[in-house]
PDB file of N, CA and C in Angstrom:
ATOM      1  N   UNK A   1       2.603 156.162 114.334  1.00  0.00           N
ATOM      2  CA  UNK A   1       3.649 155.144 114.312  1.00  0.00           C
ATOM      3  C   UNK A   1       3.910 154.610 115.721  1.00  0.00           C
ATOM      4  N   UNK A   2       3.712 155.335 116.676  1.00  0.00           N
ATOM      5  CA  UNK A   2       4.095 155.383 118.020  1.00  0.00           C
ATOM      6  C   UNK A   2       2.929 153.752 118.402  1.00  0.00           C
ATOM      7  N   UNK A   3       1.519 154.114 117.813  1.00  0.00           N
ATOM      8  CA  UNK A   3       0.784 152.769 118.087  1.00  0.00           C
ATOM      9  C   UNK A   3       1.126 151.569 117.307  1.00  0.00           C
ATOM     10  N   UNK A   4       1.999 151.710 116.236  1.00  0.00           N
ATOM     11  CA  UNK A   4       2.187 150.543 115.625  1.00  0.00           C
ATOM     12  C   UNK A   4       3.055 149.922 116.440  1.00  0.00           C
ATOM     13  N   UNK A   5       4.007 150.840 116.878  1.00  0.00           N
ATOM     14  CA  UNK A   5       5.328 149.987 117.522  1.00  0.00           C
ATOM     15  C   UNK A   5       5.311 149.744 119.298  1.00  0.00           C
ATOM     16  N   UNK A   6       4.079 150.399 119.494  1.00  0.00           N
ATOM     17  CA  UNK A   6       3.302 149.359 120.922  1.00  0.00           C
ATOM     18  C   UNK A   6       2.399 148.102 120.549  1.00  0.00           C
ATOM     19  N   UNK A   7       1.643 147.932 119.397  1.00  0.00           N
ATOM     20  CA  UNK A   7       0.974 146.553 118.488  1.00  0.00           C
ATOM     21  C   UNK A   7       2.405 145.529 118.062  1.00  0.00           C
ATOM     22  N   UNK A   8       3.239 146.239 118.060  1.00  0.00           N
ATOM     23  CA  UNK A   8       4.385 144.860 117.002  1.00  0.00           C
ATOM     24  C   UNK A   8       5.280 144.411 118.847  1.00  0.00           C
ATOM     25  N   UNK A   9       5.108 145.387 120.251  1.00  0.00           N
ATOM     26  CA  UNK A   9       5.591 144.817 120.884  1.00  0.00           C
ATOM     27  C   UNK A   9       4.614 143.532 121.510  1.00  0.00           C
ATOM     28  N   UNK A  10       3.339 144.085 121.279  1.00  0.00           N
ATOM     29  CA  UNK A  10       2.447 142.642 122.072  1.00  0.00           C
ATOM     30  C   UNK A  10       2.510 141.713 121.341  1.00  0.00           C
ATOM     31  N   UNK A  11       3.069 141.619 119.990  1.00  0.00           N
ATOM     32  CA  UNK A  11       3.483 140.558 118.873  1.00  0.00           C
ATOM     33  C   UNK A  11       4.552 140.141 119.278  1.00  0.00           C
ATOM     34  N   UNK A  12       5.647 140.641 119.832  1.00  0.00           N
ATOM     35  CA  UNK A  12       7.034 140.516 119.793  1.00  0.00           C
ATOM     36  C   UNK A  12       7.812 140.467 119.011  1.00  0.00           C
ATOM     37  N   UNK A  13       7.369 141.137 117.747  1.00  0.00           N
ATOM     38  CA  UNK A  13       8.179 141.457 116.927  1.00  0.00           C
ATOM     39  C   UNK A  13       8.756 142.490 116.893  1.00  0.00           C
ATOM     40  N   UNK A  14      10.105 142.437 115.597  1.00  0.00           N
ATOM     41  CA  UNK A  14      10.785 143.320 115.442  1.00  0.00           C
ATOM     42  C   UNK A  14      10.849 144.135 114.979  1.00  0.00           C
ATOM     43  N   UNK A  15      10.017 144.370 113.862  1.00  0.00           N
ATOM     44  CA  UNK A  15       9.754 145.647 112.894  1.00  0.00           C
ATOM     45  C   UNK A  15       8.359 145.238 112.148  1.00  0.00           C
ATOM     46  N   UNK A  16       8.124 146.245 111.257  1.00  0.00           N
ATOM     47  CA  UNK A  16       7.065 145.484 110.453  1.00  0.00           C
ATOM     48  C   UNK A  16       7.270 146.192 108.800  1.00  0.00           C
ATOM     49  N   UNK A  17       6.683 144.997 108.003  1.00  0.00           N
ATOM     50  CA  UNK A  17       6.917 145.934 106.701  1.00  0.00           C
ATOM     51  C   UNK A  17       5.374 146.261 105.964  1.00  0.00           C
ATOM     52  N   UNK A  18       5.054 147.273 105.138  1.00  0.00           N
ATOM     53  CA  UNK A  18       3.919 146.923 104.668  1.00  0.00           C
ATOM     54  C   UNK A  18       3.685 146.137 104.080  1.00  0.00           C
ATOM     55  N   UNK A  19       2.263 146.074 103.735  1.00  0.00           N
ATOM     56  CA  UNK A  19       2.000 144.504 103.134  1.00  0.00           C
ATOM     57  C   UNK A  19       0.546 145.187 101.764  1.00  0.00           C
ATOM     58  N   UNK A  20      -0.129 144.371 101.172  1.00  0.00           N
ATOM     59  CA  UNK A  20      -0.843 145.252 100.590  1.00  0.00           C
ATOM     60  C   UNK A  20      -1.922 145.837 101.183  1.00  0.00           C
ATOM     61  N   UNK A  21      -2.655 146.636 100.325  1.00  0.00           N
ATOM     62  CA  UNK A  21      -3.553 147.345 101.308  1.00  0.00           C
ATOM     63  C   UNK A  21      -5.069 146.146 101.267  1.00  0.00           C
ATOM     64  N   UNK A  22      -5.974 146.190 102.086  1.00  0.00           N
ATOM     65  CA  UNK A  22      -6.875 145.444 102.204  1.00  0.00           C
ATOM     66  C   UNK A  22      -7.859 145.984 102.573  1.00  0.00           C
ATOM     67  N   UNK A  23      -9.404 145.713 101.967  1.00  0.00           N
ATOM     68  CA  UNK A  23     -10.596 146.235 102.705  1.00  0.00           C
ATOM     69  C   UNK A  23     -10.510 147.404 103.205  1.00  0.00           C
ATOM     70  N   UNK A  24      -9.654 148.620 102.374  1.00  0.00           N
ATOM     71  CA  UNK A  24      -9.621 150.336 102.964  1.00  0.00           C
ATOM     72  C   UNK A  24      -8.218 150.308 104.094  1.00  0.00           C
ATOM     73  N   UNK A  25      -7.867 149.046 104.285  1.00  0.00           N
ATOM     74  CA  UNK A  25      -7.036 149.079 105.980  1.00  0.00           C
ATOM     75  C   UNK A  25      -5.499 149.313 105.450  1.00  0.00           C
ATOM     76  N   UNK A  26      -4.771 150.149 105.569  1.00  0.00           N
ATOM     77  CA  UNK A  26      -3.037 149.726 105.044  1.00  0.00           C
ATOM     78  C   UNK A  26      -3.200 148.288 106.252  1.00  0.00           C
ATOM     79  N   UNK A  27      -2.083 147.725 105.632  1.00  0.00           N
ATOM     80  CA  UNK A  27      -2.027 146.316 106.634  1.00  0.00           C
ATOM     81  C   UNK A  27       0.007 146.606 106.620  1.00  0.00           C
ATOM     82  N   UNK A  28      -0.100 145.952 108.232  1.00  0.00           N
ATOM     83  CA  UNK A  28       1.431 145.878 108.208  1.00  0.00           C
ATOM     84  C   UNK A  28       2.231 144.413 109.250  1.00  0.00           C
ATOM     85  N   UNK A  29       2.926 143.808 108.614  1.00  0.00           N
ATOM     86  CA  UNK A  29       2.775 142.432 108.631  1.00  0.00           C
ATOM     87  C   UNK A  29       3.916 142.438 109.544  1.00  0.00           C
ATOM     88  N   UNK A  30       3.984 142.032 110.616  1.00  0.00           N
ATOM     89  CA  UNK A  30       5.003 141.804 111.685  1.00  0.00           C
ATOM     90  C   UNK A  30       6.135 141.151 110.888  1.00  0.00           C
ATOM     91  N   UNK A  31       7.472 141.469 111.728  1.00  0.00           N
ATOM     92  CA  UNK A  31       8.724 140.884 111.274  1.00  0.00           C
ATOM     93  C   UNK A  31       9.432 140.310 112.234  1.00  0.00           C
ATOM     94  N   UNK A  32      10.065 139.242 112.529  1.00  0.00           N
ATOM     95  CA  UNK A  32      10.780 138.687 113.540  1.00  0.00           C
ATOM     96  C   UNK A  32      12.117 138.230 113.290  1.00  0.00           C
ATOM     97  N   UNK A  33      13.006 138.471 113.739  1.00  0.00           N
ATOM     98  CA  UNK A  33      14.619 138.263 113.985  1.00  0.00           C
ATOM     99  C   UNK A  33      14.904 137.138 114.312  1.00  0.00           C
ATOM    100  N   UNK A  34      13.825 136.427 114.923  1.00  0.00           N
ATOM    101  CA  UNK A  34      14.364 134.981 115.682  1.00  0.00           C
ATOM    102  C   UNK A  34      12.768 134.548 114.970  1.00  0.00           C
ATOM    103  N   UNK A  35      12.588 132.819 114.740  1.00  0.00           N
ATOM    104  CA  UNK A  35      11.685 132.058 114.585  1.00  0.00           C
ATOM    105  C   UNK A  35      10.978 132.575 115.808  1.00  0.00           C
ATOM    106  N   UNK A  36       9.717 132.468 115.192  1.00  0.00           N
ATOM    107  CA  UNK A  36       8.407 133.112 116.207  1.00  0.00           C
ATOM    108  C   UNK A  36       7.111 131.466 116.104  1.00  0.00           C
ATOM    109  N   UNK A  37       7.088 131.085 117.574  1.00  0.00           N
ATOM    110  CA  UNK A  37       5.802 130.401 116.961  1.00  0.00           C
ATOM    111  C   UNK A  37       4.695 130.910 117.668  1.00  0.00           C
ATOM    112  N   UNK A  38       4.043 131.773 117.158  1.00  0.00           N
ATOM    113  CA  UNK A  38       2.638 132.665 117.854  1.00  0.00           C
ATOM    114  C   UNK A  38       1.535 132.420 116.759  1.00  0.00           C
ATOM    115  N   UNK A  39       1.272 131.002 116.224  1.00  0.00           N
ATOM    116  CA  UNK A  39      -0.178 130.975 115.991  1.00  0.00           C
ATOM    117  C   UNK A  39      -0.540 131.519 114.303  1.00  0.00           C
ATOM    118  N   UNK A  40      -1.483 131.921 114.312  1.00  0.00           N
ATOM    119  CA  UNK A  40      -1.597 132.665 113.245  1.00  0.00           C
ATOM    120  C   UNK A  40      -0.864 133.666 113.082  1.00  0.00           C
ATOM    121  N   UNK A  41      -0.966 134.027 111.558  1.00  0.00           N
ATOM    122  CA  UNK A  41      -0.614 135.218 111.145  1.00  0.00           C
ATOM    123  C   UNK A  41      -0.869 136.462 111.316  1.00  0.00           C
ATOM    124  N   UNK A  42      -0.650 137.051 111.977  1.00  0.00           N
ATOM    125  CA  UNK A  42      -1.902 138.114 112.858  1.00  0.00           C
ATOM    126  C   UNK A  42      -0.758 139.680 111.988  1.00  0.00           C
ATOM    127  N   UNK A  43      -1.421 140.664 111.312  1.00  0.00           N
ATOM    128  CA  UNK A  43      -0.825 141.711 111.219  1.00  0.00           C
ATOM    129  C   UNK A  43      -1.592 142.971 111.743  1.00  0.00           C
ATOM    130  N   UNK A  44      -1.366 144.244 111.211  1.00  0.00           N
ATOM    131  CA  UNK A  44      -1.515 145.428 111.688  1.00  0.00           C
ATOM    132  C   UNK A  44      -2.511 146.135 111.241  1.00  0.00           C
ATOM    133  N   UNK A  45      -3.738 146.552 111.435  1.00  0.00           N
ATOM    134  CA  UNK A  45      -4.222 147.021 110.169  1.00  0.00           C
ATOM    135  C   UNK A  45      -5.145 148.693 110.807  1.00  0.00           C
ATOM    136  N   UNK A  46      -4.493 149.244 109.915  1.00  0.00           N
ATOM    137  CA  UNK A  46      -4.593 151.041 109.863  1.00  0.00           C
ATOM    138  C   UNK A  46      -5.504 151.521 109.153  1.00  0.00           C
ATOM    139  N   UNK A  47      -6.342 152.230 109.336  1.00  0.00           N
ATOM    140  CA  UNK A  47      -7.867 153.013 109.172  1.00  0.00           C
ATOM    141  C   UNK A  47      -7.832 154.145 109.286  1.00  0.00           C
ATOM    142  N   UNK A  48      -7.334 155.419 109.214  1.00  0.00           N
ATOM    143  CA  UNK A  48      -7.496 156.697 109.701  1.00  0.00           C
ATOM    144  C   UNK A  48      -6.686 156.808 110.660  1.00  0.00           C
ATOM    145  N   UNK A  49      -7.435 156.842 112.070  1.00  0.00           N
ATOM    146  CA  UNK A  49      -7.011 156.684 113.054  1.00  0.00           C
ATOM    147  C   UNK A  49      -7.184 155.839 114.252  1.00  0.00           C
ATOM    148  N   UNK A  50      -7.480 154.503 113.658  1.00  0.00           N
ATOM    149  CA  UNK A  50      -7.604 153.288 114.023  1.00  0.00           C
ATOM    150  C   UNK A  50      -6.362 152.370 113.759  1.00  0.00           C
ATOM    151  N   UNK A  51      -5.949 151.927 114.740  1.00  0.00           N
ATOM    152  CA  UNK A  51      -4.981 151.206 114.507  1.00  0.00           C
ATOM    153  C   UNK A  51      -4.878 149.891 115.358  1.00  0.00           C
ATOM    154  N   UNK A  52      -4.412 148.496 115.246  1.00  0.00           N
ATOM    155  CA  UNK A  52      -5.163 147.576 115.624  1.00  0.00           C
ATOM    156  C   UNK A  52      -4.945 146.012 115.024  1.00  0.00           C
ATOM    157  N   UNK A  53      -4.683 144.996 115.792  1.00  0.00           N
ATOM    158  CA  UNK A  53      -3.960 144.093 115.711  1.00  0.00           C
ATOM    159  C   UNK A  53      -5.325 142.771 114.789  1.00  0.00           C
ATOM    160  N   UNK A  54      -5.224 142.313 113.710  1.00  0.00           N
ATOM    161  CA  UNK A  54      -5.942 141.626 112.972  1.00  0.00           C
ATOM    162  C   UNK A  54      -6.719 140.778 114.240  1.00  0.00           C
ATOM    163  N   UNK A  55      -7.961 140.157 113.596  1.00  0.00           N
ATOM    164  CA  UNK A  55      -8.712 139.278 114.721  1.00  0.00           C
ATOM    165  C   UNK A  55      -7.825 137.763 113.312  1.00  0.00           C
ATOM    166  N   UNK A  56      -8.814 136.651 114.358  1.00  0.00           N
ATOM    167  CA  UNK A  56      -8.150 135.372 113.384  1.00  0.00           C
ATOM    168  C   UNK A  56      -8.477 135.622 112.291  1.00  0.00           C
ATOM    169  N   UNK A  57     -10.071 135.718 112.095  1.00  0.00           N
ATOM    170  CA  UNK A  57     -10.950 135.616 110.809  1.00  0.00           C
ATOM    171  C   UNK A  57     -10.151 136.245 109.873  1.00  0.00           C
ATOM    172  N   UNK A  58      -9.836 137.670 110.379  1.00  0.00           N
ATOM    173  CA  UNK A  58      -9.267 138.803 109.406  1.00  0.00           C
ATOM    174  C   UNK A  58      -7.768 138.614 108.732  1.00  0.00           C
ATOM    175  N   UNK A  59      -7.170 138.155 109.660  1.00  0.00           N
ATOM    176  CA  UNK A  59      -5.800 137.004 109.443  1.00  0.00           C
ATOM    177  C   UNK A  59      -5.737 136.049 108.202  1.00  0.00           C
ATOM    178  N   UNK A  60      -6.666 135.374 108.693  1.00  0.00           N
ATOM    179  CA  UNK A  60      -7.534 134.194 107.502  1.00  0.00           C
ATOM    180  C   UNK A  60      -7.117 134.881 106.346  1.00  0.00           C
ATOM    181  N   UNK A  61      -8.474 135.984 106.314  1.00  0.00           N
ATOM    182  CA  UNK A  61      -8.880 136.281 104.679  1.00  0.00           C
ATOM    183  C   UNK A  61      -7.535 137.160 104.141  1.00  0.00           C
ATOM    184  N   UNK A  62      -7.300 137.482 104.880  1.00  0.00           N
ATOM    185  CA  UNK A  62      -6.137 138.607 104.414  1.00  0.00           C
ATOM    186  C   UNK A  62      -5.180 137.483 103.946  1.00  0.00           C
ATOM    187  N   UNK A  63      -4.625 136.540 104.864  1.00  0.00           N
ATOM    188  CA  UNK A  63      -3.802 135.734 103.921  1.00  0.00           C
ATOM    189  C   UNK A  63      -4.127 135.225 102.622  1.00  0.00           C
ATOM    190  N   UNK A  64      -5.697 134.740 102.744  1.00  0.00           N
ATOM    191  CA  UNK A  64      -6.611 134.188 101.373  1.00  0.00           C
ATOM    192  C   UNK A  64      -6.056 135.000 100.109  1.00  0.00           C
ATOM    193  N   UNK A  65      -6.427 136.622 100.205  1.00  0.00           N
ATOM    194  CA  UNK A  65      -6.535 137.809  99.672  1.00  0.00           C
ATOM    195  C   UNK A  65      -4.976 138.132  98.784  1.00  0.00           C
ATOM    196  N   UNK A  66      -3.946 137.224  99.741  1.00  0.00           N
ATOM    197  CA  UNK A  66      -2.904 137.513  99.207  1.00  0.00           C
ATOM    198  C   UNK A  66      -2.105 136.292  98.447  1.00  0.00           C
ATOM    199  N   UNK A  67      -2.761 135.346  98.563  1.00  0.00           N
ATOM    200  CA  UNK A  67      -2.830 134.302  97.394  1.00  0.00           C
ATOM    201  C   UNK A  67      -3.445 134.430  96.097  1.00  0.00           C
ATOM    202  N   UNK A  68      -4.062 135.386  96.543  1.00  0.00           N
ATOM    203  CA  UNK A  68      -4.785 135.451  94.548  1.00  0.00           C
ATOM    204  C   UNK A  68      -3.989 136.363  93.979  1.00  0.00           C
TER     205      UNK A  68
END
């Protein structure tokens, strides 16, 4: 948890909630207190012991993923 909440500060966000799981990864989707304009949607995504801030692409599909 300790790496999630050094990943949600280079986001500048405030918390994060989960989101569904994707491609094996839990994913955890930044939360912000104040309007954020940083671009894409970029979330969190957890592997074991990998932990690690989405690339664009992965951003992309993951949003795609959560439209269907």
């Amino acid at each position: 948890m300790k790496k999630i909440k050094q990943l949600l500060n280079q986001l500048s966000a405030d918390k994060a909630e989960k989101g569904k799981e994707w491609k094996g990864y839990e994913v955890y989707v930044p939360v912000y207190s104040q309007p954020a304009l940083v671009g894409l949607p970029l979330v969190i995504l957890v592997k074991g012991n990998e932990q690690r801030i989405s690339t664009p692409e992965e951003s992309l599909e993951y949003l795609a993923y959560c439209q269907e």
